[in-house]
N, C-alpha and C. Protein backbone atom coordinates (compact mmCIF):
# COMPACT_ATOMS: atom_id res chain seq x y z
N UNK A 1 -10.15 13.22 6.97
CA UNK A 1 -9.31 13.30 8.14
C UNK A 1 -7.94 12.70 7.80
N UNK A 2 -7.00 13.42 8.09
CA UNK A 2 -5.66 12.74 8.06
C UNK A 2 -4.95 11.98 9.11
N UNK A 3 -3.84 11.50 9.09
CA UNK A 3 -3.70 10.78 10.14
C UNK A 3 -3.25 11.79 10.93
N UNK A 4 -2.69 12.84 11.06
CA UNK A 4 -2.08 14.11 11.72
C UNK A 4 -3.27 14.40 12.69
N UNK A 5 -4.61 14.37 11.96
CA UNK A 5 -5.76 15.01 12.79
C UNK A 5 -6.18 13.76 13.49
N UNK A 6 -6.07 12.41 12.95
CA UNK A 6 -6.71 11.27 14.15
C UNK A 6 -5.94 11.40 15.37
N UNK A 7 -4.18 11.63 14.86
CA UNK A 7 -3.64 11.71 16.47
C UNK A 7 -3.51 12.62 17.20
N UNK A 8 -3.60 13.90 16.89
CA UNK A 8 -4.34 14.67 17.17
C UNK A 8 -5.44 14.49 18.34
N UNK A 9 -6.36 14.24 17.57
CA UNK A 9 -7.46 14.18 18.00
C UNK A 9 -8.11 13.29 19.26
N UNK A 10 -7.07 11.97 18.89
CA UNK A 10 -7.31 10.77 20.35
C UNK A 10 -6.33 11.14 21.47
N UNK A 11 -5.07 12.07 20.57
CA UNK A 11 -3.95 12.44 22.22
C UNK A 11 -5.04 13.41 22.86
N UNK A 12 -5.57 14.32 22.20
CA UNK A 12 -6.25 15.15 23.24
C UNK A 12 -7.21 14.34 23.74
N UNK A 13 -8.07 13.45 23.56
CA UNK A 13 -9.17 13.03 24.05
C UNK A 13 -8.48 11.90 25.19
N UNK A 14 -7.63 11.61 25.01
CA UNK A 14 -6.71 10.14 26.13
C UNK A 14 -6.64 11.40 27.29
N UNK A 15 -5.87 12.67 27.03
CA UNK A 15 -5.69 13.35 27.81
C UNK A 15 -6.45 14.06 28.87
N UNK A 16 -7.17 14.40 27.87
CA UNK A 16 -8.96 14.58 28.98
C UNK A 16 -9.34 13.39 29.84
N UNK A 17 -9.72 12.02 28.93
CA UNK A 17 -10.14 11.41 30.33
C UNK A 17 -9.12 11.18 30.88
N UNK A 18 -7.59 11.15 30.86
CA UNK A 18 -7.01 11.28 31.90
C UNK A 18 -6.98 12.13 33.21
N UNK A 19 -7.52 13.02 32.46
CA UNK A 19 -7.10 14.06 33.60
C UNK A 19 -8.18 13.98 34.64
N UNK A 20 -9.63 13.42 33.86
CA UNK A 20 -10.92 13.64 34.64
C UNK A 20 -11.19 12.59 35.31
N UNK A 21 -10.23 11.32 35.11
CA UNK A 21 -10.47 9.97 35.77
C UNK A 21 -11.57 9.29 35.54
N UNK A 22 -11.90 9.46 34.14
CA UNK A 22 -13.17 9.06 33.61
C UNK A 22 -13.15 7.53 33.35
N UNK A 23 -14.35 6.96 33.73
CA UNK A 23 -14.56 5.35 33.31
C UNK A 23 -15.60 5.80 32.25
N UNK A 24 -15.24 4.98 31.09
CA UNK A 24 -15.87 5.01 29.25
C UNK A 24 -16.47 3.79 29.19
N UNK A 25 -17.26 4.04 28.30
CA UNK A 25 -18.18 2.12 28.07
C UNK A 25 -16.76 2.34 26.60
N UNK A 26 -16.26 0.86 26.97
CA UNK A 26 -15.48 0.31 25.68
C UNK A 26 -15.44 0.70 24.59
N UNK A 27 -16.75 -0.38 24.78
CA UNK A 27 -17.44 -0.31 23.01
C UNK A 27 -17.73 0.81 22.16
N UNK A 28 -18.33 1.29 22.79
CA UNK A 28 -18.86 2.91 22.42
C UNK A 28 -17.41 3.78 21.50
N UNK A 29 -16.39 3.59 22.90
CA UNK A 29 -14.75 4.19 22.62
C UNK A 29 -14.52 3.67 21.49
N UNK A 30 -14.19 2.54 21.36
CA UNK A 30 -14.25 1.65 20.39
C UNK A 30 -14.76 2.16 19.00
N UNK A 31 -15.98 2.16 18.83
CA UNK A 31 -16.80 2.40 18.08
C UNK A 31 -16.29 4.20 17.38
N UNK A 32 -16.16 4.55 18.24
CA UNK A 32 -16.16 5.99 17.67
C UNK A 32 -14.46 5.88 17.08
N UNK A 33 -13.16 5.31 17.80
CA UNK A 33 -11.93 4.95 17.38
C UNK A 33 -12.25 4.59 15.51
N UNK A 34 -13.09 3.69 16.03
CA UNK A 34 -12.73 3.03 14.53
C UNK A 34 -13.31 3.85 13.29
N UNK A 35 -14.19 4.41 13.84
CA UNK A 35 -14.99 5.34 12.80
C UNK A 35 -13.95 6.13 12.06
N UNK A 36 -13.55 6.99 13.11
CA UNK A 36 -12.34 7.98 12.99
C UNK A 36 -11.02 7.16 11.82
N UNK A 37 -10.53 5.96 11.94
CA UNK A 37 -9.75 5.28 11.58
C UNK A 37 -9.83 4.69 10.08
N UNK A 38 -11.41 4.92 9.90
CA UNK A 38 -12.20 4.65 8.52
C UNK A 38 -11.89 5.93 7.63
N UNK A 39 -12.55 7.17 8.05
CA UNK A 39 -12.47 8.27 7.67
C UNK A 39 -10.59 8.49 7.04
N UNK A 40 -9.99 8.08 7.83
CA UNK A 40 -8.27 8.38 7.67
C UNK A 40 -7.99 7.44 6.41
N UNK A 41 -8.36 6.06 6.05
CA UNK A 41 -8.25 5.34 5.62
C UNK A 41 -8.99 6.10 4.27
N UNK A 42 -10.25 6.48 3.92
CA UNK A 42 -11.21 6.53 3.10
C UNK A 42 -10.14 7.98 2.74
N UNK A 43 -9.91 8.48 3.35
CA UNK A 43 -8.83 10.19 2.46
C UNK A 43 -7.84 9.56 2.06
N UNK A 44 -6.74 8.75 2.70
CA UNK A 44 -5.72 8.23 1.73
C UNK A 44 -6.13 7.72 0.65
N UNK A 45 -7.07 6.79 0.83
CA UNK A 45 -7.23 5.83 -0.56
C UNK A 45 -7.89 6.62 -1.82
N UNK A 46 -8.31 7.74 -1.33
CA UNK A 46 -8.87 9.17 -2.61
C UNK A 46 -7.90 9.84 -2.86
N UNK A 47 -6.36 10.13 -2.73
CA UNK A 47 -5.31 10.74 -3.23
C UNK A 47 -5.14 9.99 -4.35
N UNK A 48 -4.58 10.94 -5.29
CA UNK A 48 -4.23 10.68 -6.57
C UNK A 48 -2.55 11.34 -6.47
N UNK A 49 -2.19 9.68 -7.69
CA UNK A 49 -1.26 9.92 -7.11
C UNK A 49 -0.33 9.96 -8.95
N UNK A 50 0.43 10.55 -9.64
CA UNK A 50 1.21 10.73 -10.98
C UNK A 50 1.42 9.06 -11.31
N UNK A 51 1.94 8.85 -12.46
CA UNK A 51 2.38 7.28 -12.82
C UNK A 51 3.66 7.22 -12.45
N UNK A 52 4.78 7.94 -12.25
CA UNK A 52 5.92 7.62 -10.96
C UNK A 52 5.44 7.02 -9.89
N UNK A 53 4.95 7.93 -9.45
CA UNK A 53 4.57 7.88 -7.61
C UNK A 53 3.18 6.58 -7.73
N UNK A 54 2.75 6.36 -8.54
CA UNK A 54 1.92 4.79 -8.50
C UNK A 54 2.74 3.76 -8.67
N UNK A 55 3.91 4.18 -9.74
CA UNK A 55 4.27 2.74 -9.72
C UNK A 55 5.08 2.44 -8.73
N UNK A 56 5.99 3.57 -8.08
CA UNK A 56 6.84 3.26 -6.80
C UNK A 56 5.80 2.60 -5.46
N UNK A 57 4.59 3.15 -5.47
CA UNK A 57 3.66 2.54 -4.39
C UNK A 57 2.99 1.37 -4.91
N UNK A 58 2.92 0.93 -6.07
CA UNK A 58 2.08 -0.62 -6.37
C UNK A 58 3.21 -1.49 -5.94
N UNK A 59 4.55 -1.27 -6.74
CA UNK A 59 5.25 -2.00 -7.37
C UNK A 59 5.71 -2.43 -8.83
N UNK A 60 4.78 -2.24 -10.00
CA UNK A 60 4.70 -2.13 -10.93
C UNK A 60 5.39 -1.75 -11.93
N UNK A 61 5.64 -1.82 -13.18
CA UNK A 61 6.39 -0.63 -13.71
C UNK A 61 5.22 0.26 -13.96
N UNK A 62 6.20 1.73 -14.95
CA UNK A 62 4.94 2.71 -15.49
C UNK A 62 4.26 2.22 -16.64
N UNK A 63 4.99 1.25 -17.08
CA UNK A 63 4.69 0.86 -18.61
C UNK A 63 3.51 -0.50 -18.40
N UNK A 64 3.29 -0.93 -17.43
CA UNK A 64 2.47 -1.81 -16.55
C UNK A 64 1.20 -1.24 -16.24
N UNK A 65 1.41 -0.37 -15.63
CA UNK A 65 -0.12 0.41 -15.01
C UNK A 65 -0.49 1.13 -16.59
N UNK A 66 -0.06 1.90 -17.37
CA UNK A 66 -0.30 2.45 -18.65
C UNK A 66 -0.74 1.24 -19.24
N UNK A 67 -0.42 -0.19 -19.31
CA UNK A 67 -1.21 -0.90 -19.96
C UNK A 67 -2.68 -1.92 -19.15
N UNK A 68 -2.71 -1.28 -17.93
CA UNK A 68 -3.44 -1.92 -17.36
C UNK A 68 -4.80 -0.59 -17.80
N UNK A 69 -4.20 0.34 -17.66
CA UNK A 69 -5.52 1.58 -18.11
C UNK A 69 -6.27 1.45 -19.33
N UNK A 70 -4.94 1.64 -20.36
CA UNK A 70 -5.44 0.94 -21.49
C UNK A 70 -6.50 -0.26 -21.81
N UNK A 71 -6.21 -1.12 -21.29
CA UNK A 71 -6.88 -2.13 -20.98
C UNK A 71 -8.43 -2.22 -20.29
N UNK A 72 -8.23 -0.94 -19.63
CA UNK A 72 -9.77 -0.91 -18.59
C UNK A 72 -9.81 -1.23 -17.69
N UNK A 73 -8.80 -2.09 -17.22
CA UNK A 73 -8.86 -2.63 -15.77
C UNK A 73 -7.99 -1.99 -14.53
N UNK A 74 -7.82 -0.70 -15.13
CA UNK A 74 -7.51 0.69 -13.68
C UNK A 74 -7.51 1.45 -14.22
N UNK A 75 -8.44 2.18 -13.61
CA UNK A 75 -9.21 3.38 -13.78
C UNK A 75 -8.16 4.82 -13.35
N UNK A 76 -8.40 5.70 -14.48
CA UNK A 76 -7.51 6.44 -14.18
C UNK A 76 -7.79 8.23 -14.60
N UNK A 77 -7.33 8.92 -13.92
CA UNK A 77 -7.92 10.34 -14.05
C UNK A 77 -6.69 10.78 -15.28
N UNK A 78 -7.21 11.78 -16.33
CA UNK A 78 -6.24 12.19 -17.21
C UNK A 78 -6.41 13.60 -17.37
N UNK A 79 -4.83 14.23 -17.14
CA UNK A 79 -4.42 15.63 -17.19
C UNK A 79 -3.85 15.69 -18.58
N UNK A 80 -4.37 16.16 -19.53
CA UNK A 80 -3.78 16.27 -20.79
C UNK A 80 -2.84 14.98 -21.24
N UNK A 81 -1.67 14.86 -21.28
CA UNK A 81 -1.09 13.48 -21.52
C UNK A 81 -0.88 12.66 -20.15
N UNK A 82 -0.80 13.47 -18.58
CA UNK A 82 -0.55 12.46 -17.70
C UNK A 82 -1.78 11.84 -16.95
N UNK A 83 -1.53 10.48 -16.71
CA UNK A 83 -2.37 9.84 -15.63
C UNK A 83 -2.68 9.81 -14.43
N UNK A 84 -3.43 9.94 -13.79
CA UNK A 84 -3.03 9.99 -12.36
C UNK A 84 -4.21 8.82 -11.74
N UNK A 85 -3.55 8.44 -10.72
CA UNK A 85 -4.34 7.40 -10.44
C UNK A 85 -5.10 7.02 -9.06
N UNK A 86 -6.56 6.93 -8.51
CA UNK A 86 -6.54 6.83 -7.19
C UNK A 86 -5.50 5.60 -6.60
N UNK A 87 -5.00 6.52 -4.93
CA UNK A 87 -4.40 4.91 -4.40
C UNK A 87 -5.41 3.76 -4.01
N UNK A 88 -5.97 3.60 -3.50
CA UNK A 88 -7.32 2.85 -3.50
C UNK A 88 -7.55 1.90 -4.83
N UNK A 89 -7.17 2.29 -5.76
CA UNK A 89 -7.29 1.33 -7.00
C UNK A 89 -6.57 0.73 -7.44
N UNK A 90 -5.19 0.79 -6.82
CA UNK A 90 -3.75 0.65 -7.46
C UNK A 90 -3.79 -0.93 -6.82
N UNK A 91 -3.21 -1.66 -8.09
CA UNK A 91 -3.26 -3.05 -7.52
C UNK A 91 -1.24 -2.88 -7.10
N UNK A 92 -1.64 -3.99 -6.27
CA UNK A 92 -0.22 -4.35 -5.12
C UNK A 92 0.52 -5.75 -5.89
N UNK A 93 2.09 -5.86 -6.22
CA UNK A 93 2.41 -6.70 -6.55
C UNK A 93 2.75 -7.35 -5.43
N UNK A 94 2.73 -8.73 -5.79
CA UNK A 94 2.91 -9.76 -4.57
C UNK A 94 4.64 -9.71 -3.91
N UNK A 95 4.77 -10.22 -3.39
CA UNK A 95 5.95 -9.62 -2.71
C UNK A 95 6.51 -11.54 -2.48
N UNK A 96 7.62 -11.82 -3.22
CA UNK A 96 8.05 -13.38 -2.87
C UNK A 96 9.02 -13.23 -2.34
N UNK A 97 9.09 -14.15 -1.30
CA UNK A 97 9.88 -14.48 -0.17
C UNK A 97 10.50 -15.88 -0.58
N UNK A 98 10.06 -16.92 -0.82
CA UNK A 98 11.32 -17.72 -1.28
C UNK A 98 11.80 -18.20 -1.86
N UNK A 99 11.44 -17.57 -3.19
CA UNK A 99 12.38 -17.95 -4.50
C UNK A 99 14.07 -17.24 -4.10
N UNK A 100 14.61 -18.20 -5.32
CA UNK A 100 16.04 -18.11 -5.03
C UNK A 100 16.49 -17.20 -5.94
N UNK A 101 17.29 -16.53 -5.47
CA UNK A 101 18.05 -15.58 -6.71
C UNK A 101 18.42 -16.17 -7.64
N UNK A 102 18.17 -15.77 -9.17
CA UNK A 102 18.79 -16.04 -10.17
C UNK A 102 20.27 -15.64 -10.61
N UNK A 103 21.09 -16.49 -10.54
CA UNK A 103 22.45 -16.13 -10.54
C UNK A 103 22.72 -16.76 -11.99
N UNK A 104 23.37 -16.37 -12.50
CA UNK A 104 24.52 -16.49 -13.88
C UNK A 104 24.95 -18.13 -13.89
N UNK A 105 25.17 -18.02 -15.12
CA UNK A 105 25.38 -20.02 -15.30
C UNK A 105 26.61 -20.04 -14.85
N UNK A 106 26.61 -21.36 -14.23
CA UNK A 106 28.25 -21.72 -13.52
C UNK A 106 28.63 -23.17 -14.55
N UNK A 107 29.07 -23.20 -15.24
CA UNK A 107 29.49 -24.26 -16.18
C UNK A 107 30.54 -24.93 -15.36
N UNK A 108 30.92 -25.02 -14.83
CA UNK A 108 31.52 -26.21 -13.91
C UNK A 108 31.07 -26.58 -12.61
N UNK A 109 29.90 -26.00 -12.42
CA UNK A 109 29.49 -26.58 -11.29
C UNK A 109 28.15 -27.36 -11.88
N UNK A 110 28.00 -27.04 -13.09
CA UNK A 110 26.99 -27.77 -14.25
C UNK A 110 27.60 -29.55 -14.62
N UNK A 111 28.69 -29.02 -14.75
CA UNK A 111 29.88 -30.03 -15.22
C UNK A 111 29.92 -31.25 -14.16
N UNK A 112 29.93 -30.33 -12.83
CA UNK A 112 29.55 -31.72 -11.65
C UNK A 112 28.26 -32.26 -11.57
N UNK A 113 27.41 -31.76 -11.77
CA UNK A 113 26.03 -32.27 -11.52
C UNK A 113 26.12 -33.07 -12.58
N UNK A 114 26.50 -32.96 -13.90
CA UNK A 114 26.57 -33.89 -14.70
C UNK A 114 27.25 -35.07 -15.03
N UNK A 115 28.49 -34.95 -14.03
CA UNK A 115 29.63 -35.77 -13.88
C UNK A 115 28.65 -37.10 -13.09
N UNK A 116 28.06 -35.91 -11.85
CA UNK A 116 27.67 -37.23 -10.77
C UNK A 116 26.50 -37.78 -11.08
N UNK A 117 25.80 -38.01 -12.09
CA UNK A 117 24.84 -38.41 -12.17
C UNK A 117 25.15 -39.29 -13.48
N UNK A 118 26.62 -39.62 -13.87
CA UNK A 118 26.44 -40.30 -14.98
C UNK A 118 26.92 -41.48 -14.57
């Protein structure tokens, strides 16, 4: 199921019991929502996807995931020389928030820190 067909599928069903003024047991709703939401989830994560289009979605470089295959530790489908890779397997680089940018040496502002501390 794609996500096209989950929404799809719950606008028409919102729409019906709208229209019929239907009272639903929750859970049940619930239950069947999430099912549906699994299924959407379980087709994305089975696309395969080229070593461009993995490394733009991990984060990675290409030369990264090619040595992670190598390696054995991501598994990968092979078309004559290219890789392709499930998304589901693709590891995610961490994403840092507060390290500081590395900026270029400032030799006089080096010069003060060294001034004031002598």
């Amino acid at each position: 199921m794609t996500r096209e067909d989950f929404l799809t599928r719950w606008t028409a069903r919102c729409n019906e019991l709208e229209r019929l003024g239907a009272q639903v047991h929750g859970a049940k709703l619930c239950r069947e929502v999430l099912a549906d939401f699994e299924a959407v989830m379980t087709s994305e994560d089975e696309a395969l996807l080229g070593l461009e289009a993995a490394a733009d979605r991990s984060g990675y470089s290409k030369d990264h995931l090619r040595r992670l295959h190598h390696q054995g530790k991501l598994p990968a489908r092979r078309d004559g020389r290219r890789l392709f890779f499930r998304v589901g397997d693709l590891p995610r680089k961490p994403i840092r928030f507060d390290s500081k940018p590395i900026l270029g040496y400032d030799p006089i502002a080096d010069a003060r820190r060294v001034a004031t501390q002598a």
